[in-house]
N, C-alpha and C. Protein backbone atom coordinates (compact mmCIF):
# COMPACT_ATOMS: atom_id res chain seq x y z
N UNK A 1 76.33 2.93 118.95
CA UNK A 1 77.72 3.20 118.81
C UNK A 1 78.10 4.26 119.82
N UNK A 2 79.24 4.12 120.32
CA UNK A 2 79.66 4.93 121.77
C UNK A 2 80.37 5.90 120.88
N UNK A 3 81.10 6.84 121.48
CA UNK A 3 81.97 7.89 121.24
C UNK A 3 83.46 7.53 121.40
N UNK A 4 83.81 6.40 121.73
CA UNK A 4 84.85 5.06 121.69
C UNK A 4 84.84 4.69 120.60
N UNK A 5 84.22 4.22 120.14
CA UNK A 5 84.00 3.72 119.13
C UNK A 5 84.35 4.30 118.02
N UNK A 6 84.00 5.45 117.63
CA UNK A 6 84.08 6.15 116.33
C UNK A 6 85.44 6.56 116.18
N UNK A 7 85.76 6.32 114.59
CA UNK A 7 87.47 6.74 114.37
C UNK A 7 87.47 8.17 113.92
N UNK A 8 87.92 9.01 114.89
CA UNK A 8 88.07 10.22 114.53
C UNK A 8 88.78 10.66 113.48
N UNK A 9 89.90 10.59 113.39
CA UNK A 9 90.26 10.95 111.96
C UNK A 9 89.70 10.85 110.38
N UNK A 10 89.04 9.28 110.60
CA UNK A 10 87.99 8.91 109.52
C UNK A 10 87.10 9.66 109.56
N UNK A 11 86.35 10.22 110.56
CA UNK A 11 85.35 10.83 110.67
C UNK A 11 85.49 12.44 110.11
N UNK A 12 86.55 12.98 110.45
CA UNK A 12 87.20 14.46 110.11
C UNK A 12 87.58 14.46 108.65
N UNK A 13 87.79 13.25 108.02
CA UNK A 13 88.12 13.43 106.91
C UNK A 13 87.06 12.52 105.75
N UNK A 14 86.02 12.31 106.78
CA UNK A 14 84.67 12.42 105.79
C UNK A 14 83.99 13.71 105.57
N UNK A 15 83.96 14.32 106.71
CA UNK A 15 83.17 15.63 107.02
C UNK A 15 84.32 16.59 105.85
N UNK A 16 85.44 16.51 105.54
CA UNK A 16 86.21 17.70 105.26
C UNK A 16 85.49 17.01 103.27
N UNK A 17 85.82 15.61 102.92
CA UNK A 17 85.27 15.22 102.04
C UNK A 17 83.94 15.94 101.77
N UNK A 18 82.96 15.77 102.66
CA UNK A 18 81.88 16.27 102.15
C UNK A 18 81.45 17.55 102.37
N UNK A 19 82.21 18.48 102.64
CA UNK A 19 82.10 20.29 102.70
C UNK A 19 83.13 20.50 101.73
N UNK A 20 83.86 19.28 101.00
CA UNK A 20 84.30 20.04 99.93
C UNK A 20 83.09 19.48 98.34
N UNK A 21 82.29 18.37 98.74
CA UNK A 21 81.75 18.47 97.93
C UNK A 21 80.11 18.87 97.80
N UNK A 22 79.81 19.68 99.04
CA UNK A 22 78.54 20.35 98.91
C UNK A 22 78.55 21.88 98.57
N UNK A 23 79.84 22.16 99.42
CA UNK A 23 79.97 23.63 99.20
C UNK A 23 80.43 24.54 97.97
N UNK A 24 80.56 25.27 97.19
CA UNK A 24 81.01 25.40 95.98
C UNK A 24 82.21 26.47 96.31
N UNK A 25 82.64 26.85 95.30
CA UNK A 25 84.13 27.85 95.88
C UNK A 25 85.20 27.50 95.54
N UNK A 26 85.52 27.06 97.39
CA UNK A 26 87.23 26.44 97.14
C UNK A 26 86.66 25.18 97.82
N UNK A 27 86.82 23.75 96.43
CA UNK A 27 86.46 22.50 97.43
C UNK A 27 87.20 21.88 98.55
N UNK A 28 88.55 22.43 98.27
CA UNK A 28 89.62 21.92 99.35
C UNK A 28 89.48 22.34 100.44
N UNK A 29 88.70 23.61 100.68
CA UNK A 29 88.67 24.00 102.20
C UNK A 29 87.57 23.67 103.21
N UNK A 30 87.84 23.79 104.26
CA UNK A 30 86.87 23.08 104.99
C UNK A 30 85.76 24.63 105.37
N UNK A 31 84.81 24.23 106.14
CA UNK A 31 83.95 25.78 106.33
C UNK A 31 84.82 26.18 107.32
N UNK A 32 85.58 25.93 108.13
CA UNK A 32 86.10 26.59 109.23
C UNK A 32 87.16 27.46 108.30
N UNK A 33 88.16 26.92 107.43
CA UNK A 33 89.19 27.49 106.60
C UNK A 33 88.64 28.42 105.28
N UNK A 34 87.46 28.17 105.37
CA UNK A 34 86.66 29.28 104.37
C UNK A 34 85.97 31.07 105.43
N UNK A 35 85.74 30.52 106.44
CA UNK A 35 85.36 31.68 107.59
C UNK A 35 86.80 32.28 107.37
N UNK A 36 87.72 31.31 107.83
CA UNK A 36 88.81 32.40 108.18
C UNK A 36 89.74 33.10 107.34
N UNK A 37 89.29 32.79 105.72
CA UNK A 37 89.52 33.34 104.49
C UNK A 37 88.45 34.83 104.82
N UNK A 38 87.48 34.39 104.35
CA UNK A 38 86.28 35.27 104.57
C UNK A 38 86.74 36.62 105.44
N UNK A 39 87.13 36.20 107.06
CA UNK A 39 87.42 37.18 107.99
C UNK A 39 88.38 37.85 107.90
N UNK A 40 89.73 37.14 106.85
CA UNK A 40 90.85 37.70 106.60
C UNK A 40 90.32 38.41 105.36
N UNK A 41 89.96 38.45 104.49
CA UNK A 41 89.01 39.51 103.41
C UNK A 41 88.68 40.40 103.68
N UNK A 42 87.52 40.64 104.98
CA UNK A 42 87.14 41.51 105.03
C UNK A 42 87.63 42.40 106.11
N UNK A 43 88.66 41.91 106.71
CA UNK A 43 89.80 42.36 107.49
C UNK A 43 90.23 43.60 106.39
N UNK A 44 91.16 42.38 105.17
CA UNK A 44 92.04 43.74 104.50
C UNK A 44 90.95 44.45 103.55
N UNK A 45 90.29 43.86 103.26
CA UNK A 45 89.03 45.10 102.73
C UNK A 45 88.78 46.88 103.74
N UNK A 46 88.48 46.44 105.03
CA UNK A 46 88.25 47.38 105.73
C UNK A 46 89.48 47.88 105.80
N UNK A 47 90.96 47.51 106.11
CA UNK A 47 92.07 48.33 105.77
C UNK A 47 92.08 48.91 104.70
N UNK A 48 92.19 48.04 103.58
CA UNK A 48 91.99 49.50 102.37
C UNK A 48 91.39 50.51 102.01
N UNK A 49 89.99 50.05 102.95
CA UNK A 49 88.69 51.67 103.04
C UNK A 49 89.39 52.63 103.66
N UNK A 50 90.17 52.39 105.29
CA UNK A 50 90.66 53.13 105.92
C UNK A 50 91.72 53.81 105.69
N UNK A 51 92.46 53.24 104.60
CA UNK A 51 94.20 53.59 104.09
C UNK A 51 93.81 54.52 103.13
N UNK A 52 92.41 54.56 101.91
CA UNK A 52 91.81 55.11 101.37
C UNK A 52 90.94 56.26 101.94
N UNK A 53 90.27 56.18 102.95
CA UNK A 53 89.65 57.27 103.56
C UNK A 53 90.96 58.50 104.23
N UNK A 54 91.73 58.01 104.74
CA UNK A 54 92.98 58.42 105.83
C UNK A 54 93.66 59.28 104.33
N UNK A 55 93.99 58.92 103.14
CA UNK A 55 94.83 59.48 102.28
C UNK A 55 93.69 60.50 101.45
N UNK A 56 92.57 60.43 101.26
CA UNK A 56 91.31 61.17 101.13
C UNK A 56 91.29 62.55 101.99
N UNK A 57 91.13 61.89 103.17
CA UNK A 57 90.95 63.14 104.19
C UNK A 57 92.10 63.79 104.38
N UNK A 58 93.49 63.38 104.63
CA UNK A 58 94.76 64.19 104.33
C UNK A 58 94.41 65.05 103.35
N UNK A 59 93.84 64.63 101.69
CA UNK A 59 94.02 65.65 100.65
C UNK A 59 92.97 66.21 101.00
N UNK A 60 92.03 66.23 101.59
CA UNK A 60 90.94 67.06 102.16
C UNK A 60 92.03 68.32 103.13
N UNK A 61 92.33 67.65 104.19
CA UNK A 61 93.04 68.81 105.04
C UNK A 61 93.99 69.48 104.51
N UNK A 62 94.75 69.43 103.42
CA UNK A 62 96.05 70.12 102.73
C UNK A 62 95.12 71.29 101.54
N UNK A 63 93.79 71.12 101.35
CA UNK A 63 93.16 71.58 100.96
C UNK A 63 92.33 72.74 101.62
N UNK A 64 92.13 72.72 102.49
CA UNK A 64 91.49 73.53 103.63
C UNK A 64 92.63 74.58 104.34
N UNK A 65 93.64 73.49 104.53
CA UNK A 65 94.72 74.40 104.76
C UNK A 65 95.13 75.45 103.89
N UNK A 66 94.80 75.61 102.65
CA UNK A 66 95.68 76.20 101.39
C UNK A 66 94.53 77.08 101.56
N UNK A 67 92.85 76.62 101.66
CA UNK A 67 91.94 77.95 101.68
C UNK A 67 92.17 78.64 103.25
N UNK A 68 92.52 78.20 103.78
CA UNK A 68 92.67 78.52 105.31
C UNK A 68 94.02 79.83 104.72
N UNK A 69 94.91 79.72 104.19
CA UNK A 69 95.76 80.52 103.78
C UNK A 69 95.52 81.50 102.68
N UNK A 70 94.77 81.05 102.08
CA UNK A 70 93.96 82.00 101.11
C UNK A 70 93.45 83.51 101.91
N UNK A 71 92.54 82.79 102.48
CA UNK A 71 91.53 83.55 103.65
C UNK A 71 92.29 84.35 104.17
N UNK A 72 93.13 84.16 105.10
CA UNK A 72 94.31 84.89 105.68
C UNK A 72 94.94 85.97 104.72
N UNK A 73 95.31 85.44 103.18
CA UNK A 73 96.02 86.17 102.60
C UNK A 73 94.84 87.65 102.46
N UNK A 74 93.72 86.85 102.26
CA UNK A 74 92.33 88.32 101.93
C UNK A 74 92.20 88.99 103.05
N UNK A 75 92.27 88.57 104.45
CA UNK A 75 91.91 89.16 105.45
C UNK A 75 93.33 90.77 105.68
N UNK A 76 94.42 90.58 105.08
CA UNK A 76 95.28 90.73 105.21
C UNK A 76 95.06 92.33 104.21
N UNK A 77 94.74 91.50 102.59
CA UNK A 77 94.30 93.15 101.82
C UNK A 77 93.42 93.45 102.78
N UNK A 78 92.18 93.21 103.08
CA UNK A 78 91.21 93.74 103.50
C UNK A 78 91.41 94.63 104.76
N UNK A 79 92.57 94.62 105.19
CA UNK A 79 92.96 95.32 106.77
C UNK A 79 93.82 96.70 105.92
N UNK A 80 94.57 96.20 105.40
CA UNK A 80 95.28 97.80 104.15
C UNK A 80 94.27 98.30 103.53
N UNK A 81 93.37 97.68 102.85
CA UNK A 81 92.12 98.45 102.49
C UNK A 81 91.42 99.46 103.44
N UNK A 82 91.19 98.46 104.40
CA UNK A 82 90.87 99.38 105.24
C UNK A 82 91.46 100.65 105.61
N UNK A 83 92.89 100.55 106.38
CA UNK A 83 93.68 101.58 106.43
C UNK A 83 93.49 102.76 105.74
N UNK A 84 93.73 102.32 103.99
CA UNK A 84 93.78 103.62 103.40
C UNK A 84 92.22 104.21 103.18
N UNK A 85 91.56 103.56 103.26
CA UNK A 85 89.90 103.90 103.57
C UNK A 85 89.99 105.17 104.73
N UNK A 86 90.74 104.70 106.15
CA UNK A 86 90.55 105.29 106.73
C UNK A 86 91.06 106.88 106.70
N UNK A 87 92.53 106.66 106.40
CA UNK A 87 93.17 107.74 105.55
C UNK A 87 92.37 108.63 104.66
N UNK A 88 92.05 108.35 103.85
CA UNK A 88 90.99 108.91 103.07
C UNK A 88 90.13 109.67 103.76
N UNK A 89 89.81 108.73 104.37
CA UNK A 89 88.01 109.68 105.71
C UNK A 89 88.79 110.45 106.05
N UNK A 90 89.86 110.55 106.93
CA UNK A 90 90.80 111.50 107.15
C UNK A 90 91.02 112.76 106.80
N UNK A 91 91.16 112.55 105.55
CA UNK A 91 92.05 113.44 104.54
C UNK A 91 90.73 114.18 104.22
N UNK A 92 89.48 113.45 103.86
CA UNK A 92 88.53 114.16 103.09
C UNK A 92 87.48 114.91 104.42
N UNK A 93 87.42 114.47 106.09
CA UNK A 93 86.98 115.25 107.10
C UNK A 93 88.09 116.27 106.80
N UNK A 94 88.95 116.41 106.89
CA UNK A 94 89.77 117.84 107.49
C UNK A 94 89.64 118.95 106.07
N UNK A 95 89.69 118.04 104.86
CA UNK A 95 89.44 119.39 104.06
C UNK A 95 87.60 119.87 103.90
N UNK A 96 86.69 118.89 104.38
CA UNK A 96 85.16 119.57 104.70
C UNK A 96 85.22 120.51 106.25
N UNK A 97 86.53 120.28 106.83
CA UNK A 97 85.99 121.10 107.85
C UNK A 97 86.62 122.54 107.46
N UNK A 98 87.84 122.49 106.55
CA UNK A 98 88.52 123.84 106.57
C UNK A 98 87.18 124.39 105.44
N UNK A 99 86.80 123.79 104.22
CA UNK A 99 85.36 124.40 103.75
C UNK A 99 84.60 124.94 104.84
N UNK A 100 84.27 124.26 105.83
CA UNK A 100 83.13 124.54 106.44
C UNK A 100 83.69 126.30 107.19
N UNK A 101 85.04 126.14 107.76
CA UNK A 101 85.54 127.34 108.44
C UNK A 101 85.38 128.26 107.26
N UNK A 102 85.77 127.82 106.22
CA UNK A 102 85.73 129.31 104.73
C UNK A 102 84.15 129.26 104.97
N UNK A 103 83.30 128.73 104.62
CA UNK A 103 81.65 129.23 104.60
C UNK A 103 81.54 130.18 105.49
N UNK A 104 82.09 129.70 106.96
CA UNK A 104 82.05 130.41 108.40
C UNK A 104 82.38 131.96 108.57
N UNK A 105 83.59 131.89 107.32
CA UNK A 105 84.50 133.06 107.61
C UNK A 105 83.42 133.63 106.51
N UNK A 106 82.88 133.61 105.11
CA UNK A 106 81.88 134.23 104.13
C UNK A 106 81.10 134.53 104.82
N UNK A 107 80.06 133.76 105.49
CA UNK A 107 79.19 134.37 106.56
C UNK A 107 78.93 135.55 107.12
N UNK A 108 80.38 135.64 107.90
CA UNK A 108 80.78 136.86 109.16
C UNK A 108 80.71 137.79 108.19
N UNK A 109 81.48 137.68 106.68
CA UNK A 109 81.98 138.51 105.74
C UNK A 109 80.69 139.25 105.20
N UNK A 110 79.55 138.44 105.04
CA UNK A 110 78.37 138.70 104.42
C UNK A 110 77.75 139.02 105.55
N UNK A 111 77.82 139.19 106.93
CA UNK A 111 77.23 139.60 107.51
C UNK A 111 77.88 140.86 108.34
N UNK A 112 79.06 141.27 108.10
CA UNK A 112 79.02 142.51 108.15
C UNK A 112 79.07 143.66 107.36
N UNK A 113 79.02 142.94 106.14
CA UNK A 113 78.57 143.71 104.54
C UNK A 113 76.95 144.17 104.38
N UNK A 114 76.05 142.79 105.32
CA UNK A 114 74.75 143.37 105.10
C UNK A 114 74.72 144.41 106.08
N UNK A 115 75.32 144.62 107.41
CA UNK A 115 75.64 145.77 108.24
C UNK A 115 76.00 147.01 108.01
N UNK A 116 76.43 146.65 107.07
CA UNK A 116 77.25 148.20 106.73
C UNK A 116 76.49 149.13 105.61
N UNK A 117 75.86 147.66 104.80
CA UNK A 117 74.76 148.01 103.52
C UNK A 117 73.52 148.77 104.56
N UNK A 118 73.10 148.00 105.42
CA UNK A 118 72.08 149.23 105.93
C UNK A 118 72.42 150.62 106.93
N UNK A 119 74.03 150.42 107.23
CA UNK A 119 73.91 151.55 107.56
C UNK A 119 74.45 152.64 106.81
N UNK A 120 74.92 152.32 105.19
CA UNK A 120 75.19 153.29 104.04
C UNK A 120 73.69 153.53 103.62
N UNK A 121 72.66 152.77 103.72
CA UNK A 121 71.06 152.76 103.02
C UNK A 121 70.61 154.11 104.05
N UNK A 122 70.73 154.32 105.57
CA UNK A 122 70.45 154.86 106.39
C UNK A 122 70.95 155.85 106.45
N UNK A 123 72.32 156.35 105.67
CA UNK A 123 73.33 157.29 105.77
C UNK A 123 72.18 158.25 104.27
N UNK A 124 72.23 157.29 103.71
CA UNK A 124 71.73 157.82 102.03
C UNK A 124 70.53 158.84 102.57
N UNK A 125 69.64 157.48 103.44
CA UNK A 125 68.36 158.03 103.84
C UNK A 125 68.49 159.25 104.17
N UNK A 126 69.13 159.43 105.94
CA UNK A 126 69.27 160.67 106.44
C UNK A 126 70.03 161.84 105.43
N UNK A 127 70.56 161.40 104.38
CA UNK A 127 70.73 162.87 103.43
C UNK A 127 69.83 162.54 102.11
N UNK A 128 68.62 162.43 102.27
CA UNK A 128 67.55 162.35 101.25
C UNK A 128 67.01 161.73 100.42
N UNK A 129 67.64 160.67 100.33
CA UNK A 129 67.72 159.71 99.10
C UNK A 129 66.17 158.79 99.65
N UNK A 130 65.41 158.56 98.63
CA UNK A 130 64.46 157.63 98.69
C UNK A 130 64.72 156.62 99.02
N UNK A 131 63.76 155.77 99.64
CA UNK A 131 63.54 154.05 99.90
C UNK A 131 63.53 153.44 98.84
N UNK A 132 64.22 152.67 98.03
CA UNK A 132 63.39 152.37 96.79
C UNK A 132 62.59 150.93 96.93
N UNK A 133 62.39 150.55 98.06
CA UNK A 133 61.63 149.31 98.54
C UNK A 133 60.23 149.97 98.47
């Protein structure tokens, strides 16, 4: 039999006959109209992952954003904290240094008191008075 010969349409609509009755599913469709079900499936399948991932990761980023503003809001005490921290060091160097000038000034005070103590001890001496060391 030539390729003349054969009635195509008969032939297309044996073949569609018998892929609807080997294949299970949808018997009406042929395998070509079942692929392109199939490809259109997993077409909008993968759109809905992506429409789903895309609205996911948005609430991901509106989320990050809000700690992203958080952060900011802490970085923000943490800089006034600082400040009055520093204030403080401030406040509490200048009154250890005016202490330190009063010790400074007791010092001089106590050291020209022990001056004067030995030269009243020396005064005593030269008019008679014992050592009592």
């Amino acid at each position: 039999m030539h390729v003349s010969e054969i009635d195509l349409p008969l032939l297309e609509r044996r073949v569609t006959l018998l892929e609807g009755a080997i294949f299970s599913g949808v018997p009406t469709l042929s395998i070509a109209d079942r692929f392109d079900a199939l490809h259109t499936r997993i077409d909008e399948t993968g759109r809905n992952i992506i429409e789903k991932m895309e609205t996911r990761f948005d609430a991901v980023d509106l989320r990050f954003d809000g700690i992203d503003q958080r952060l900011d809001a802490m970085d923000l005490r943490f800089d006034g904290i600082d400040q009055r921290f520093d204030t403080l060091e401030a406040s509490i160097n200048e009154r250890f240094e005016k202490v330190d000038q009063r010790f400074e000034q007791m010092e001089d005070r106590m050291t020209r008191v022990e001056g004067q103590l030995v030269d009243i001890k020396a005064m005593l001496i030269s008019l008679g008075a014992k050592n009592p060391n």
